[in-house]
C-alpha atoms as a PDB file:
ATOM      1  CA  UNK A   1      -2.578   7.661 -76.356  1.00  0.00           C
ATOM      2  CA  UNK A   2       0.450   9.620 -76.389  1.00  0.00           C
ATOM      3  CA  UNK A   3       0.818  13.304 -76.588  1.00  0.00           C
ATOM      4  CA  UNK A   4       4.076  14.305 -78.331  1.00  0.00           C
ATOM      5  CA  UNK A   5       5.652  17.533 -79.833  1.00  0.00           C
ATOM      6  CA  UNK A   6       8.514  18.088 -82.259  1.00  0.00           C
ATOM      7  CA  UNK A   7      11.445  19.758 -80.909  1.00  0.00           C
ATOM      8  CA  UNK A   8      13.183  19.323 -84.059  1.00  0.00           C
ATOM      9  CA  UNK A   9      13.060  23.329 -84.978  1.00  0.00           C
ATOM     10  CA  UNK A  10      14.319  24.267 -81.355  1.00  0.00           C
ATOM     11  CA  UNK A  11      16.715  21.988 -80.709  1.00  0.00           C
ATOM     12  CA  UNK A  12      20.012  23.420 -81.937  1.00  0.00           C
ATOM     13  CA  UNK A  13      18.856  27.097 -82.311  1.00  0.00           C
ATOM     14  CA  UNK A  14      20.029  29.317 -79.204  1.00  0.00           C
ATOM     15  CA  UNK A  15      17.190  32.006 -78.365  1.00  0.00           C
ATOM     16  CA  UNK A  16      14.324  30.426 -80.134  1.00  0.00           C
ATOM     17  CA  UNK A  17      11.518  29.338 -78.832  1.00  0.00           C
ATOM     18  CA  UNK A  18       7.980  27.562 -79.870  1.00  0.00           C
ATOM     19  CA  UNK A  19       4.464  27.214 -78.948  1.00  0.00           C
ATOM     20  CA  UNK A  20       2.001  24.341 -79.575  1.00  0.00           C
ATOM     21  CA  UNK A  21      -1.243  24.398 -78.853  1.00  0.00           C
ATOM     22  CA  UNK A  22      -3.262  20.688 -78.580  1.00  0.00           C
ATOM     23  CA  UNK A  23      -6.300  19.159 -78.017  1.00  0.00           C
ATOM     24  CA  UNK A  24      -6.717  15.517 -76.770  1.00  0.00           C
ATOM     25  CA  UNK A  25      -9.972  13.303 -75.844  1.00  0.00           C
ATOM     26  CA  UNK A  26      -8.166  10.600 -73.859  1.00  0.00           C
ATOM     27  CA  UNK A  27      -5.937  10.354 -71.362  1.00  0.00           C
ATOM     28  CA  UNK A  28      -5.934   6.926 -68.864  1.00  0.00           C
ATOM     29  CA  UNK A  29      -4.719   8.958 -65.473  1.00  0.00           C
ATOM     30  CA  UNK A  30      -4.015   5.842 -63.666  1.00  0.00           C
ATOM     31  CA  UNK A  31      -5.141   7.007 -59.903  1.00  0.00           C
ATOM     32  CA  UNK A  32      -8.294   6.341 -59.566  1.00  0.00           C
ATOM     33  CA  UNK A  33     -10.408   3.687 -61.022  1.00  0.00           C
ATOM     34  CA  UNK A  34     -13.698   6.311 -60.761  1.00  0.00           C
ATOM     35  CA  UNK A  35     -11.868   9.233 -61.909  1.00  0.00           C
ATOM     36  CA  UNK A  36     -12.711  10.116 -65.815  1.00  0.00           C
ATOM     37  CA  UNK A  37     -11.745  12.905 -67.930  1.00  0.00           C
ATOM     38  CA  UNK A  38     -15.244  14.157 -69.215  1.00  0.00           C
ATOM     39  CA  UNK A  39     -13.926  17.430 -71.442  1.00  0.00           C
ATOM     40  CA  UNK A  40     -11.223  16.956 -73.693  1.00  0.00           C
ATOM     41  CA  UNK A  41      -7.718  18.628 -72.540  1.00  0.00           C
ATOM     42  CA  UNK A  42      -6.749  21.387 -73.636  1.00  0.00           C
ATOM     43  CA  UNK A  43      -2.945  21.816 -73.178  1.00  0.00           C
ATOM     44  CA  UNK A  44      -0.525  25.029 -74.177  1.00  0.00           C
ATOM     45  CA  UNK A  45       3.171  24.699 -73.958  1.00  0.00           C
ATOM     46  CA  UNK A  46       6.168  26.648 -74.766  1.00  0.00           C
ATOM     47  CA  UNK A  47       9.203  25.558 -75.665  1.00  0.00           C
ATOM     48  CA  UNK A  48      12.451  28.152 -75.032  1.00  0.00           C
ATOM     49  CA  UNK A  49      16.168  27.453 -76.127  1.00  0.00           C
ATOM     50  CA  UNK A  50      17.940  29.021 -73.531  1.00  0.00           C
ATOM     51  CA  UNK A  51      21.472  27.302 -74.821  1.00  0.00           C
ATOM     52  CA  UNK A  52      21.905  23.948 -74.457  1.00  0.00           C
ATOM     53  CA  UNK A  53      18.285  23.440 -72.565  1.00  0.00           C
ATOM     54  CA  UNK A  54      15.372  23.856 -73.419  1.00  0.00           C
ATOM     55  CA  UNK A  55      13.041  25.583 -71.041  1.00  0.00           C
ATOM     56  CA  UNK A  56       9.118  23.714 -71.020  1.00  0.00           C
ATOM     57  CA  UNK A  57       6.058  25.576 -69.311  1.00  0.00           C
ATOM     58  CA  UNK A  58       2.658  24.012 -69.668  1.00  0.00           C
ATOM     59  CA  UNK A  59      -0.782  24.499 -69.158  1.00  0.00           C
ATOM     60  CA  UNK A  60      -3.350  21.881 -69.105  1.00  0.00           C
ATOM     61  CA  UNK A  61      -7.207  22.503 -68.688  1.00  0.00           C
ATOM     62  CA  UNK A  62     -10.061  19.913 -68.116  1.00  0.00           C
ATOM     63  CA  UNK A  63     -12.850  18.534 -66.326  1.00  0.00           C
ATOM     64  CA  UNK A  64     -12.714  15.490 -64.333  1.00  0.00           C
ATOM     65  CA  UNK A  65     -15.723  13.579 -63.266  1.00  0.00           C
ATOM     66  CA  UNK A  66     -15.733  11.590 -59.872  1.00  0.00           C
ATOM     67  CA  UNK A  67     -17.069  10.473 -56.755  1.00  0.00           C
ATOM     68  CA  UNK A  68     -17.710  12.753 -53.048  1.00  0.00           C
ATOM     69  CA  UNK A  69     -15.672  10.925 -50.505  1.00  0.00           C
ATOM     70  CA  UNK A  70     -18.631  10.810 -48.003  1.00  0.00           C
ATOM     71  CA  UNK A  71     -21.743  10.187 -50.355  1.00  0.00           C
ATOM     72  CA  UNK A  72     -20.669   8.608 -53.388  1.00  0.00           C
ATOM     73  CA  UNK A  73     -22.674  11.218 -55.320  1.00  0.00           C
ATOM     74  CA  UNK A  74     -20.881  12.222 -59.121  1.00  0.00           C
ATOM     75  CA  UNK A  75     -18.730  15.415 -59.142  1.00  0.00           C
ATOM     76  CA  UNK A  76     -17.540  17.242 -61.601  1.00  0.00           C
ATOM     77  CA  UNK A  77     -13.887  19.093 -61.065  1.00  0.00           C
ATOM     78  CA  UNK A  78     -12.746  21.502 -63.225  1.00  0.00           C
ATOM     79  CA  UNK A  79      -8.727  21.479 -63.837  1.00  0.00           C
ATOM     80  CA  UNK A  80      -7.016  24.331 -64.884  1.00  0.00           C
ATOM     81  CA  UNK A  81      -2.782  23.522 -63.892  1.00  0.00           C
ATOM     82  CA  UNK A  82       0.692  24.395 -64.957  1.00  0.00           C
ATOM     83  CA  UNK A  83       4.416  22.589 -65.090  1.00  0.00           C
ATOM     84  CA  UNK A  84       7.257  23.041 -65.764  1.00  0.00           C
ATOM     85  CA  UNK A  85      10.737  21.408 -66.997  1.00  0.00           C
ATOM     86  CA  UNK A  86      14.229  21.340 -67.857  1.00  0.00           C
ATOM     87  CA  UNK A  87      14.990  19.515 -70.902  1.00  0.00           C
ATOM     88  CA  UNK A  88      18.464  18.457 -72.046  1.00  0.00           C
ATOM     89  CA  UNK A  89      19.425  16.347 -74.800  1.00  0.00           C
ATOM     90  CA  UNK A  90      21.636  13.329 -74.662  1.00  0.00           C
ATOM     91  CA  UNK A  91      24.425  14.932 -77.108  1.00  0.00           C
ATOM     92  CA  UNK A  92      24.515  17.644 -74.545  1.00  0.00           C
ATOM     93  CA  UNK A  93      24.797  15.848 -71.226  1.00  0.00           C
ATOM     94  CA  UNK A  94      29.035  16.314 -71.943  1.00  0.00           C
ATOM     95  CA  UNK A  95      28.398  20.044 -70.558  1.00  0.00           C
ATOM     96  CA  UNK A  96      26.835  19.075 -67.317  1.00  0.00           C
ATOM     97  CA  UNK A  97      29.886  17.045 -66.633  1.00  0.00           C
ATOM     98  CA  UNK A  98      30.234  18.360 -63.279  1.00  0.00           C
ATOM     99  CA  UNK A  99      27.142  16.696 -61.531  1.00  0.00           C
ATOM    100  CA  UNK A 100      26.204  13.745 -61.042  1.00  0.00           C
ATOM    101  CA  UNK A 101      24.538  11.551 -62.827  1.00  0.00           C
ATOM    102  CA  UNK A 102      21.359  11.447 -59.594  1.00  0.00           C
ATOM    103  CA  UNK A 103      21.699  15.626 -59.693  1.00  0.00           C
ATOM    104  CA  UNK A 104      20.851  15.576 -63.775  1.00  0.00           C
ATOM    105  CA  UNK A 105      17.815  13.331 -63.636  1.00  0.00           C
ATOM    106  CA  UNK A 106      16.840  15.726 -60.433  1.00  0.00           C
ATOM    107  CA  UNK A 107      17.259  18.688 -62.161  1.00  0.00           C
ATOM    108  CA  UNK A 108      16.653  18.030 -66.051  1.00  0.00           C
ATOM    109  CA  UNK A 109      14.662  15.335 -67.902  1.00  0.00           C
ATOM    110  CA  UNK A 110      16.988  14.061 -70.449  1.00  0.00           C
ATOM    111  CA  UNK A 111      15.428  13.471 -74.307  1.00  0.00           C
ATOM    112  CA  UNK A 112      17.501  11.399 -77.121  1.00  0.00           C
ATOM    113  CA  UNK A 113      14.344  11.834 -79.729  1.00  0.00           C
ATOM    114  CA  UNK A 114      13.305  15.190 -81.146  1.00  0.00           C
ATOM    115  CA  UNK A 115       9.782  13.638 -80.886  1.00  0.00           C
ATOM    116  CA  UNK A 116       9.160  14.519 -77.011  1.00  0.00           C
ATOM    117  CA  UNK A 117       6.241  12.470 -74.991  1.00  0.00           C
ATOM    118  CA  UNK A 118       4.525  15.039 -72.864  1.00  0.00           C
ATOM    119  CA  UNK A 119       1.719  12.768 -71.621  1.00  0.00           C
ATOM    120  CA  UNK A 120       3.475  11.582 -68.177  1.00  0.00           C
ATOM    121  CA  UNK A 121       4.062  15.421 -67.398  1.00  0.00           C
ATOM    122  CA  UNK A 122       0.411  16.130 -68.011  1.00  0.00           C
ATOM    123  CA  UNK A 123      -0.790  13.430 -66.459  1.00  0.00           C
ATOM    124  CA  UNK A 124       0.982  14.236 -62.903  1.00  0.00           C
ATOM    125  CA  UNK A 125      -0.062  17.559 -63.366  1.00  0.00           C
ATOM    126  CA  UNK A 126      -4.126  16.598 -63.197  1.00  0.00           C
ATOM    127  CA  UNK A 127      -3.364  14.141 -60.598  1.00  0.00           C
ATOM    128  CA  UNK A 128      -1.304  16.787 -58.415  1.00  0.00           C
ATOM    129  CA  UNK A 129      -4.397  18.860 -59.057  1.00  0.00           C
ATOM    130  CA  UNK A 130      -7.341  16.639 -57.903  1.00  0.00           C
ATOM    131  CA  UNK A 131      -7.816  17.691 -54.014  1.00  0.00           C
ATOM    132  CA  UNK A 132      -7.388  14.402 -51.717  1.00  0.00           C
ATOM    133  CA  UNK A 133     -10.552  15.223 -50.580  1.00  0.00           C
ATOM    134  CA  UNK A 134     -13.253  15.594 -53.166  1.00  0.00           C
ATOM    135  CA  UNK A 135     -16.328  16.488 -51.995  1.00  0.00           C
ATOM    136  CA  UNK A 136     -20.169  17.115 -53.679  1.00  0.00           C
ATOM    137  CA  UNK A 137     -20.200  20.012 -51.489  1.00  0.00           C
ATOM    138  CA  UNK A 138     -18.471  21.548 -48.564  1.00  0.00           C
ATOM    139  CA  UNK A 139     -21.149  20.715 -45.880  1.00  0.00           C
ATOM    140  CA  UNK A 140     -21.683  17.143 -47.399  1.00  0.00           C
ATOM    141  CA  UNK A 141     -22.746  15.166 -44.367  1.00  0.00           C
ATOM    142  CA  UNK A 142     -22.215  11.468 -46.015  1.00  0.00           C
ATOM    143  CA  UNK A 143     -23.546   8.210 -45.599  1.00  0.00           C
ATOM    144  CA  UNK A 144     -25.410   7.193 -41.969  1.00  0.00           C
ATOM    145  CA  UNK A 145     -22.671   4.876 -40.177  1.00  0.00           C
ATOM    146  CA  UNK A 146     -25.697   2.752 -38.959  1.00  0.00           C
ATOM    147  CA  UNK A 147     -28.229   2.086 -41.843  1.00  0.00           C
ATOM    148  CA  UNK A 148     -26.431   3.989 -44.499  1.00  0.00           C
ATOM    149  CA  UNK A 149     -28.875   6.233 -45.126  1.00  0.00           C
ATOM    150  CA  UNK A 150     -27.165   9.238 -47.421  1.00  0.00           C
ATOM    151  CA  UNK A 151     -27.603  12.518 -44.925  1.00  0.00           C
ATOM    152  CA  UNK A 152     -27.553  14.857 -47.475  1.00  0.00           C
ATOM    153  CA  UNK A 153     -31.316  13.324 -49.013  1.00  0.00           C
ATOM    154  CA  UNK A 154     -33.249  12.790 -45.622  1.00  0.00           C
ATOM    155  CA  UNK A 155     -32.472  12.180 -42.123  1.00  0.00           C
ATOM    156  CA  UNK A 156     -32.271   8.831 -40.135  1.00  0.00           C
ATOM    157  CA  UNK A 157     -33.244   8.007 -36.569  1.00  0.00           C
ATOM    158  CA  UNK A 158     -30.169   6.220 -35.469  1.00  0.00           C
ATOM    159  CA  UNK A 159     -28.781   6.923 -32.427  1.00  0.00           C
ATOM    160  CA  UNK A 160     -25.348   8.508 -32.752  1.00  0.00           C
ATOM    161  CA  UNK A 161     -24.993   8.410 -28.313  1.00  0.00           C
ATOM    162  CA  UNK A 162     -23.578   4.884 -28.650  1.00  0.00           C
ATOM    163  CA  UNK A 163     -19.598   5.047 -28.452  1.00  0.00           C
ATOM    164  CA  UNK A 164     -17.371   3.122 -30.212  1.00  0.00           C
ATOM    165  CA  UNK A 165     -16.393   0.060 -27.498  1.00  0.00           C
ATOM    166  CA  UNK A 166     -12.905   0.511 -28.462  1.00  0.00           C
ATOM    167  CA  UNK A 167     -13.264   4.318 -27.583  1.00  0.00           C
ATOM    168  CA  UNK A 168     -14.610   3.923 -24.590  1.00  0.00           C
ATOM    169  CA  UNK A 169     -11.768   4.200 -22.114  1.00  0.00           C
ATOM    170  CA  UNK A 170     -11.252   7.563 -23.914  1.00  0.00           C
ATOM    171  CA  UNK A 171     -14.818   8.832 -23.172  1.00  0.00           C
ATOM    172  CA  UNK A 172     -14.011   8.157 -19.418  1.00  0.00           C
ATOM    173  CA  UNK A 173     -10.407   9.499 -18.830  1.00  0.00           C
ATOM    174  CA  UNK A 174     -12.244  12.831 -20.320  1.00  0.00           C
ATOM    175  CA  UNK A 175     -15.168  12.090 -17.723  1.00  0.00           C
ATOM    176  CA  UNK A 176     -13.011  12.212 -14.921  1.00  0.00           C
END
């Protein structure tokens, strides 16, 4: 599924500018295979002419629905992020003449369609907003390394004195 807007209007008209305002159920975000949108996105953008670019702000809000790190238990993450871009159009790439061809597709995403495809730019912008750490809760205390017993329901009687063999010249040096 594709989310697109018309920049037809904007295009060639200096000092204009247009809002759109859309609604989506889907969106495959390609990280993670246990990370699923679970509210549909909503997503504002505005479109500005500022010459021969056209200015694009964004806001996309939504709730995401994955796994703690440590327990495995379900969490649900609300999203609420921005981006931004530079838009040029291929019949106007003659005016950037003096960069590069590297510095323009740093700087500007270049567009040859007046039907633009916002659905990479929204998807990097819920991706960049998912923590790297997710977590049911802040004191989540995870899965028992010895019987995997989840810590957070009841407690275990492993031993935790038992150090790692391959940690064990560690333990002394900080003995002596």
């Amino acid at each position: 599924m594709s989310i697109t807007i018309n920049l037809s209007k904007i295009r060639n008209n200096e000092g204009t500018s247009l809002s759109f305002n859309l609604q989506t159920e889907k969106l495959d975000l390609l990280a993670k295979e246990d990370l699923l949108i679970t509210k549909p996105l909503q997503i504002w953008v505005e479109v500005k002419n500022t010459g021969n670019i056209l200015q694009l702000q964004g806001e996309v809000e939504t709730e995401v629905t994955t796994n703690c790190d440590r327990c495995l238990e379900k969490v649900i993450l609300p999203i609420k992020t921005n981006f931004k871009e530079k838009l040029i159009h291929t019949s106007n790439l003659k005016l950037l003449h003096y960069l590069t061809k590297d510095e323009i597709e740093e700087e500007y995403v270049v567009f040859d369609k007046d039907n633009f495809d916002l659905t990479d730019f929204v998807r990097e912008s819920i991706i960049l907003a998912i923590p790297l750490k997710i977590l049911c809760a802040e004191n989540c205390r995870g899965f028992c390394p010895k019987c995997g017993q989840n810590l957070n329901r009841s407690s275990c009687n492993c031993t935790t004195d038992e150090i790692d063999p391959r940690l064990a010249i560690l333990a002394k040096l900080k003995r002596d």
